[in-house]
Every structure is written in C-alpha cells, then in structure tokens.
N, C-alpha and C. Protein backbone atom coordinates (compact mmCIF):
# COMPACT_ATOMS: atom_id res chain seq x y z
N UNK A 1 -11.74 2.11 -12.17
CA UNK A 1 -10.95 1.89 -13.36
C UNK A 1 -10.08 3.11 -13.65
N UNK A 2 -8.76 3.06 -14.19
CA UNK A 2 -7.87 3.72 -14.05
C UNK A 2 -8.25 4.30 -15.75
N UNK A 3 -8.33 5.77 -16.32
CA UNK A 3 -8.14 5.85 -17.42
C UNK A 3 -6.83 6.19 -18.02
N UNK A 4 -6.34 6.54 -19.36
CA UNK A 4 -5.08 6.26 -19.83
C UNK A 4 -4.21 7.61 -19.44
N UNK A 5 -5.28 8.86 -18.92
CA UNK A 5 -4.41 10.00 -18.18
C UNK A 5 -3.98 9.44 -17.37
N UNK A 6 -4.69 8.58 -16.56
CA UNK A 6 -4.71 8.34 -15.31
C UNK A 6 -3.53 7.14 -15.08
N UNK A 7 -3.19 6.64 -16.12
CA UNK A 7 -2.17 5.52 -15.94
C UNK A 7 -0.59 6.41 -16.11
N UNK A 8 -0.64 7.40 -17.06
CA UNK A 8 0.60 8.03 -17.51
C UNK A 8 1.04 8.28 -15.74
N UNK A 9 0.07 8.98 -15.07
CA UNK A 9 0.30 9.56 -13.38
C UNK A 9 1.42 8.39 -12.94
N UNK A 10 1.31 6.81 -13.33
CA UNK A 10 1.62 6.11 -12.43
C UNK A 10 2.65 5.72 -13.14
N UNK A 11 3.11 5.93 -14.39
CA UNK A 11 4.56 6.09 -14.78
C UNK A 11 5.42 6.30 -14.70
N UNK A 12 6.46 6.09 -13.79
CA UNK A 12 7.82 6.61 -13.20
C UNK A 12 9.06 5.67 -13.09
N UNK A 13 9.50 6.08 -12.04
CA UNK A 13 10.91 5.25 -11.36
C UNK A 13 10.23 5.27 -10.27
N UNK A 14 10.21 4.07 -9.14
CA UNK A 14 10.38 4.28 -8.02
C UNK A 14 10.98 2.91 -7.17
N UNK A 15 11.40 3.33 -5.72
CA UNK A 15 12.12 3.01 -5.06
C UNK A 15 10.78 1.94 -3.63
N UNK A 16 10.68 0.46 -3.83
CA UNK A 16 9.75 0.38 -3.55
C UNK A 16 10.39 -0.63 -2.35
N UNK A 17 10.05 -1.06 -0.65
CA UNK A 17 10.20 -1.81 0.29
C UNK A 17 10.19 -3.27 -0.83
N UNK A 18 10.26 -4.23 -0.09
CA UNK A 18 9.79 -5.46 -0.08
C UNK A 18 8.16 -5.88 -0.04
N UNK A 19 7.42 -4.96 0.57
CA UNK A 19 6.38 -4.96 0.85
C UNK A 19 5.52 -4.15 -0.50
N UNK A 20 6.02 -3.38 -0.85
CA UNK A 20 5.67 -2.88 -2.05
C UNK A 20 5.35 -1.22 -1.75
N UNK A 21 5.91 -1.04 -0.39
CA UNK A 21 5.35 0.21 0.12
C UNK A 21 6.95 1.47 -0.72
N UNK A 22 5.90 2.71 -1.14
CA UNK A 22 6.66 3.67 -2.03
C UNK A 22 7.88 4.35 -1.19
N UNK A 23 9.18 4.03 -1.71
CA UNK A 23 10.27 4.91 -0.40
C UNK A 23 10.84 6.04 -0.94
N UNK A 24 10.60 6.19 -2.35
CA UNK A 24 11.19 7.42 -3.40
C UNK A 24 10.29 6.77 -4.75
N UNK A 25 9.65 8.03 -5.41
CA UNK A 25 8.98 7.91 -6.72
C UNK A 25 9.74 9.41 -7.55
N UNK A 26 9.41 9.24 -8.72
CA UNK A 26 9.94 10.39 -9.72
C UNK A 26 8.75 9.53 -11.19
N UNK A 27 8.53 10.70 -11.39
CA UNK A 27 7.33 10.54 -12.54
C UNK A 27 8.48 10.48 -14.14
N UNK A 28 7.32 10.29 -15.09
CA UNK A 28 8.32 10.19 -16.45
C UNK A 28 7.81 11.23 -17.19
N UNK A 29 6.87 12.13 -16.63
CA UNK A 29 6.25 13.17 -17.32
C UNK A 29 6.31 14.32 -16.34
N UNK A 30 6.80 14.24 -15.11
CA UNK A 30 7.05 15.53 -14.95
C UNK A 30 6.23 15.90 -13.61
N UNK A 31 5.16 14.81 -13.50
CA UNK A 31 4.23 15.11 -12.59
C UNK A 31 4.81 15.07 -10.79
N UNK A 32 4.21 15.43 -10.08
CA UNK A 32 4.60 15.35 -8.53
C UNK A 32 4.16 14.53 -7.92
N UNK A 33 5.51 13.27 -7.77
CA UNK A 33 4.93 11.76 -6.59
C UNK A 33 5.37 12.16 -5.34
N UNK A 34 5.23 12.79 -4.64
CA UNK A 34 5.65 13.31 -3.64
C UNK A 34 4.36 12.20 -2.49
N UNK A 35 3.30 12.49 -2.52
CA UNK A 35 2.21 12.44 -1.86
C UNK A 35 2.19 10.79 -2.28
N UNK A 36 2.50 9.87 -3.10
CA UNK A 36 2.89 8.41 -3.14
C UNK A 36 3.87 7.91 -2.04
N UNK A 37 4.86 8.92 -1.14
CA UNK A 37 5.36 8.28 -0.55
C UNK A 37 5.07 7.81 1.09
N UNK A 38 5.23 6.44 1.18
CA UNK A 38 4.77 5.63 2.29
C UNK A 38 3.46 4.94 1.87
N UNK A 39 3.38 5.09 0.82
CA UNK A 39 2.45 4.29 0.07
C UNK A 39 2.30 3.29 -0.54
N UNK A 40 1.59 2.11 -0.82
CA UNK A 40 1.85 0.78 -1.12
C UNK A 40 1.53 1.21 -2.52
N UNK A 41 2.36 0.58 -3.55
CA UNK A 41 2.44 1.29 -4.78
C UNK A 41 1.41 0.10 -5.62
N UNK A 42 0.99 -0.69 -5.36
CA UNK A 42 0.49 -1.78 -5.76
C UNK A 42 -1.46 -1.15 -5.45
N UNK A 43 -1.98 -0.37 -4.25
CA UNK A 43 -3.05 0.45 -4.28
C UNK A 43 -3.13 1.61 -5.17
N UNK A 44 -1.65 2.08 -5.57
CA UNK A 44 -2.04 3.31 -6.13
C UNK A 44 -2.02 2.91 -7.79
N UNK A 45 -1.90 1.51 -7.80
CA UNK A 45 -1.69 1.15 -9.02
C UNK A 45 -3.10 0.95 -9.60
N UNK A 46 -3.71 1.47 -10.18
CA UNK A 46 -5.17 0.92 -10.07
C UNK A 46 -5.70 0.73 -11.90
N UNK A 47 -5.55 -0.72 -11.48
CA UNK A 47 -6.01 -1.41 -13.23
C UNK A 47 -6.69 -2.26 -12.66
N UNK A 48 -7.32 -3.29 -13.70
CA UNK A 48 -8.20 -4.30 -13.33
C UNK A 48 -7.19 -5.43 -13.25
N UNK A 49 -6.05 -5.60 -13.65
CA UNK A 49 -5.14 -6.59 -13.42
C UNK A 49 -4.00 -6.16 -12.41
N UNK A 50 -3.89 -5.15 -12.05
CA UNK A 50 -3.00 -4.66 -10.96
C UNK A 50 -2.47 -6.16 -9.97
N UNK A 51 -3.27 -7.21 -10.06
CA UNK A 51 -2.85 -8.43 -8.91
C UNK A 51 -1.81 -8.97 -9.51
N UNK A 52 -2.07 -8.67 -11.20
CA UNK A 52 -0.81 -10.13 -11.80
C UNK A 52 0.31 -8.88 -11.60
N UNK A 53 0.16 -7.77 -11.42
CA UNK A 53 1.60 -6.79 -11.45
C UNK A 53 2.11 -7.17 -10.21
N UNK A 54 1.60 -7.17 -8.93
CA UNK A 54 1.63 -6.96 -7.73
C UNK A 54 2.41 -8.90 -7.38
N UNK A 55 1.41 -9.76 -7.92
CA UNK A 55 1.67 -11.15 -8.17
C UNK A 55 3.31 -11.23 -8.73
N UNK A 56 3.63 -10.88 -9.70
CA UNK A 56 5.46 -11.23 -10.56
C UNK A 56 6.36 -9.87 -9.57
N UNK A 57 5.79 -8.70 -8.83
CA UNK A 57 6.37 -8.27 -7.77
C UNK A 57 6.94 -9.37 -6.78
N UNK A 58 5.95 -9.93 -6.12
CA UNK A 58 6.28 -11.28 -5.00
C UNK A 58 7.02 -12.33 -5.62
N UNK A 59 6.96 -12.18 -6.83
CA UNK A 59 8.12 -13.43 -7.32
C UNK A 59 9.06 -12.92 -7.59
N UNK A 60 9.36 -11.98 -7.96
CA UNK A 60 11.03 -11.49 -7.89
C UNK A 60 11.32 -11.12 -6.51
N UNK A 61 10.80 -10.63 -5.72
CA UNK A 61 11.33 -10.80 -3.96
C UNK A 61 11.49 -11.81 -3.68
N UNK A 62 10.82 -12.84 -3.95
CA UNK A 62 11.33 -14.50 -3.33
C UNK A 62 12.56 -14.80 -4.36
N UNK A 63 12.55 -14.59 -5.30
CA UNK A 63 13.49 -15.28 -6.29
C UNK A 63 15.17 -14.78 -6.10
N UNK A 64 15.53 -13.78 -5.56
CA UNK A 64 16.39 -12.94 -5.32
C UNK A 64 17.80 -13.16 -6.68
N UNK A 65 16.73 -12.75 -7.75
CA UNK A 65 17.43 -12.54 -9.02
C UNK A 65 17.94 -10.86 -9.04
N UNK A 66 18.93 -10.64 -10.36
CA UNK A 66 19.44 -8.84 -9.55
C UNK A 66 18.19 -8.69 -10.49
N UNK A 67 17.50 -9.15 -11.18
CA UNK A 67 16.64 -7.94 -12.55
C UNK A 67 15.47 -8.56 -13.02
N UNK A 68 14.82 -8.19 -13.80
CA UNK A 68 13.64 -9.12 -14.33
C UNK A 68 13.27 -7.54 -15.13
N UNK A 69 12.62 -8.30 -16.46
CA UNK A 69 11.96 -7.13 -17.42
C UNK A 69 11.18 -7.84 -18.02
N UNK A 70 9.60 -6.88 -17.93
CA UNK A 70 9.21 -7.66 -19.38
C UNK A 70 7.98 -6.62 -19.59
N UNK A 71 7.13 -7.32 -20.57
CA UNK A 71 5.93 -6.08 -21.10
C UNK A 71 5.06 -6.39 -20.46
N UNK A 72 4.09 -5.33 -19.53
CA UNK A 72 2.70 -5.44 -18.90
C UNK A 72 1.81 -5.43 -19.32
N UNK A 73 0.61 -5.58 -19.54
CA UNK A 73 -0.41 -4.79 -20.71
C UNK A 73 -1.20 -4.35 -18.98
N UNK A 74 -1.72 -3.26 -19.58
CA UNK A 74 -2.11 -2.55 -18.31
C UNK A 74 -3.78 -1.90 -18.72
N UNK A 75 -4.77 -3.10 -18.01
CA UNK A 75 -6.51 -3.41 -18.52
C UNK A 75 -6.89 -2.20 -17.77
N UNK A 76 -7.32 -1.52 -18.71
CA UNK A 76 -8.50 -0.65 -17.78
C UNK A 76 -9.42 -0.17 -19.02
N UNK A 77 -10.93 0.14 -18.47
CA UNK A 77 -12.02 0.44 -19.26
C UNK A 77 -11.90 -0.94 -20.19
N UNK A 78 -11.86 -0.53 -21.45
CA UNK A 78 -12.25 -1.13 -22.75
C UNK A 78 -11.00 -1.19 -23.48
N UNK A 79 -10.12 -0.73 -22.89
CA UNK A 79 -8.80 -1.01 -23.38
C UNK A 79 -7.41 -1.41 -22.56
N UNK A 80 -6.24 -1.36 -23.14
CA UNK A 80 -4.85 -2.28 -22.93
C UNK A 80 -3.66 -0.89 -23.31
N UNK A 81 -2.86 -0.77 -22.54
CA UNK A 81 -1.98 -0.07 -22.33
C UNK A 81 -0.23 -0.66 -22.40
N UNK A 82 0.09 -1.26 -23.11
CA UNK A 82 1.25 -1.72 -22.75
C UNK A 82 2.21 -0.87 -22.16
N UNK A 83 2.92 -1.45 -21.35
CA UNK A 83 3.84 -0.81 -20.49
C UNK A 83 5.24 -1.78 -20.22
N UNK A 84 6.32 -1.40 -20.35
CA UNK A 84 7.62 -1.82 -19.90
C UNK A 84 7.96 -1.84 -17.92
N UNK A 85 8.30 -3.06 -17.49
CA UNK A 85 8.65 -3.27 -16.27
C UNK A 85 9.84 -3.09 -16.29
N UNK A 86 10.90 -2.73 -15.56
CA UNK A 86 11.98 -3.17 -15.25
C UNK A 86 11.61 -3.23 -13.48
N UNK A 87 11.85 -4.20 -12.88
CA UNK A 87 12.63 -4.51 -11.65
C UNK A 87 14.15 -4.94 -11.38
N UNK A 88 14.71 -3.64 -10.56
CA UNK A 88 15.63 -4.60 -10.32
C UNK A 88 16.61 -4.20 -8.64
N UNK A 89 16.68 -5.37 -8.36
CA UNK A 89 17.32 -5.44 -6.50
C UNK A 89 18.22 -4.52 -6.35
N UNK A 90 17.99 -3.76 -4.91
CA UNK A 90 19.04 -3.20 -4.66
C UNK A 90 19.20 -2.96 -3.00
N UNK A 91 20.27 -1.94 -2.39
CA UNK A 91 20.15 -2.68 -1.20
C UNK A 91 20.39 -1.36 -0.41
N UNK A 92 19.85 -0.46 0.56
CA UNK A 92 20.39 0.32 1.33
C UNK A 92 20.89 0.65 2.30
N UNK A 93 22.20 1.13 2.27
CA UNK A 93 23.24 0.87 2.93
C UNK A 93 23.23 1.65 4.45
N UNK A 94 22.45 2.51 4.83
CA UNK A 94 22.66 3.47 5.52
C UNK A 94 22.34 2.82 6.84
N UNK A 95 22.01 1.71 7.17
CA UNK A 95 21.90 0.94 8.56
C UNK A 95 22.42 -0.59 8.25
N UNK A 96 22.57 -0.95 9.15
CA UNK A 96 23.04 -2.21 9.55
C UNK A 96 21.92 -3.50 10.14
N UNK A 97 21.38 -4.28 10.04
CA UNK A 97 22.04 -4.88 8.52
C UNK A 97 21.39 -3.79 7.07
N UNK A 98 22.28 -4.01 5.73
CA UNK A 98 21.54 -3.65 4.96
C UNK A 98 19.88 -4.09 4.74
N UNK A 99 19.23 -2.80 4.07
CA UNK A 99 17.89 -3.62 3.94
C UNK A 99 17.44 -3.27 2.05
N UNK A 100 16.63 -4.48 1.80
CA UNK A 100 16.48 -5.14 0.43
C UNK A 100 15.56 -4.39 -0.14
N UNK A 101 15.63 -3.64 -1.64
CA UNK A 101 14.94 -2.69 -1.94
C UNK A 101 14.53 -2.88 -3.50
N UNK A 102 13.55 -2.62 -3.65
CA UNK A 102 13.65 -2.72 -5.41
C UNK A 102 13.40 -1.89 -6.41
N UNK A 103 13.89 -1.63 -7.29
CA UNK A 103 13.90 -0.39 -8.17
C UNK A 103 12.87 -0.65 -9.17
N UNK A 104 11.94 -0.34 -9.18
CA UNK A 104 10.82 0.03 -10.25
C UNK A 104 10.62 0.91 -11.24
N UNK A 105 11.08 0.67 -12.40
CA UNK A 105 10.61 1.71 -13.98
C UNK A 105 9.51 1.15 -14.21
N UNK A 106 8.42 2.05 -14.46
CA UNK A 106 7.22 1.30 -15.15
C UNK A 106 6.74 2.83 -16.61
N UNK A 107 7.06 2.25 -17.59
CA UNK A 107 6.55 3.50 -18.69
C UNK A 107 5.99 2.97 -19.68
N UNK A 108 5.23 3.57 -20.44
CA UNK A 108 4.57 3.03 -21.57
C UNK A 108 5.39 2.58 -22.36
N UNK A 109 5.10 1.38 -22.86
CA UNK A 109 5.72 0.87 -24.45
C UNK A 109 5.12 1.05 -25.65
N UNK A 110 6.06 0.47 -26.21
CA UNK A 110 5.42 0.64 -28.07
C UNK A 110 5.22 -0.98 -28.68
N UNK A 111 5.76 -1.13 -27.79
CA UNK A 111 5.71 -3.16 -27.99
C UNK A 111 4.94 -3.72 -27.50
C-alpha cells in the first residue's frame, strides 16, 4: 500500500510508450524520476486501484482521442487521495514512422 508521502513521489508529468513504459518523468515537488525511466509507470504506481488507472490508460490508446481529463481518487490504506489526470496524445518525431506517445500529468486535487 502506497502511503500519502508515498503517492506525492508519483506526482509529476511524464512521457509514457503505449505500453505504459516511463520515456521522460519530472516530479511536481521537486523530487528525482530519473531511476522511473524504462519503467512501466502503471508498477510504480502503487494503490489498491492502480488497475482502473492503468484500465482508462488502455482506453485512451485504443480510442485515439488528442486528450481525456478527469479526477482519480487514489485508495490506499484507509484513505482516498484525489488526484487530477490529464492524458493527452502525442507523437515523436525523431524516426520514421512517427511513434505514438502519451503525456501524463498526474497531481493532487482539491476536487
């Protein structure tokens, strides 16, 4: 079980495959994601509901909408964490064909 220090850690921006594997992270507090990268961000995500996060991940890759937002509540211990999603598509250019990438904000809310 993830506690609520322990969730702030997983608060950032990051830059995630299709697969969900980490290709660039940046924290919202300052901390060092360095050691997240090549990492499936969906393991390092660690709540007791982490599947339904990981779950509306796989539906915006199939859906190939540019964005999707909404509020997470994020279960761990005895309590609920709300948190703000943004996903949204993007594409990197540096080989041929481009390949499909998705931008991940995940930070605490107040809502």
């Amino acid at each position: 079980m993830a506690s609520a220090a322990a969730l702030n850690e997983v608060f950032g921006l990051f830059e995630l495959d299709n697969d969900g594997n980490v290709r660039y992270s940046r924290s919202h507090n300052g901390g060092d994601y360095a050691s997240t990268i090549g990492q499936n961000f969906f393991d390092l995500f660690s709540v007791q509901n982490s599947h339904d996060l990981r779950r509306r991940f796989k539906q915006f890759i199939e859906s190939h909408v540019a964005a999707n937002s909404f509020v997470f509540d994020c279960s761990h211990d005895e309590s609920m964490v709300k948190a703000r999603v943004v996903m949204t598509r993007a594409f990197r250019t540096d080989d041929y064909p481009p390949e499909s990438i998705v931008m991940l904000d995940i930070r605490q809310s107040s809502y």
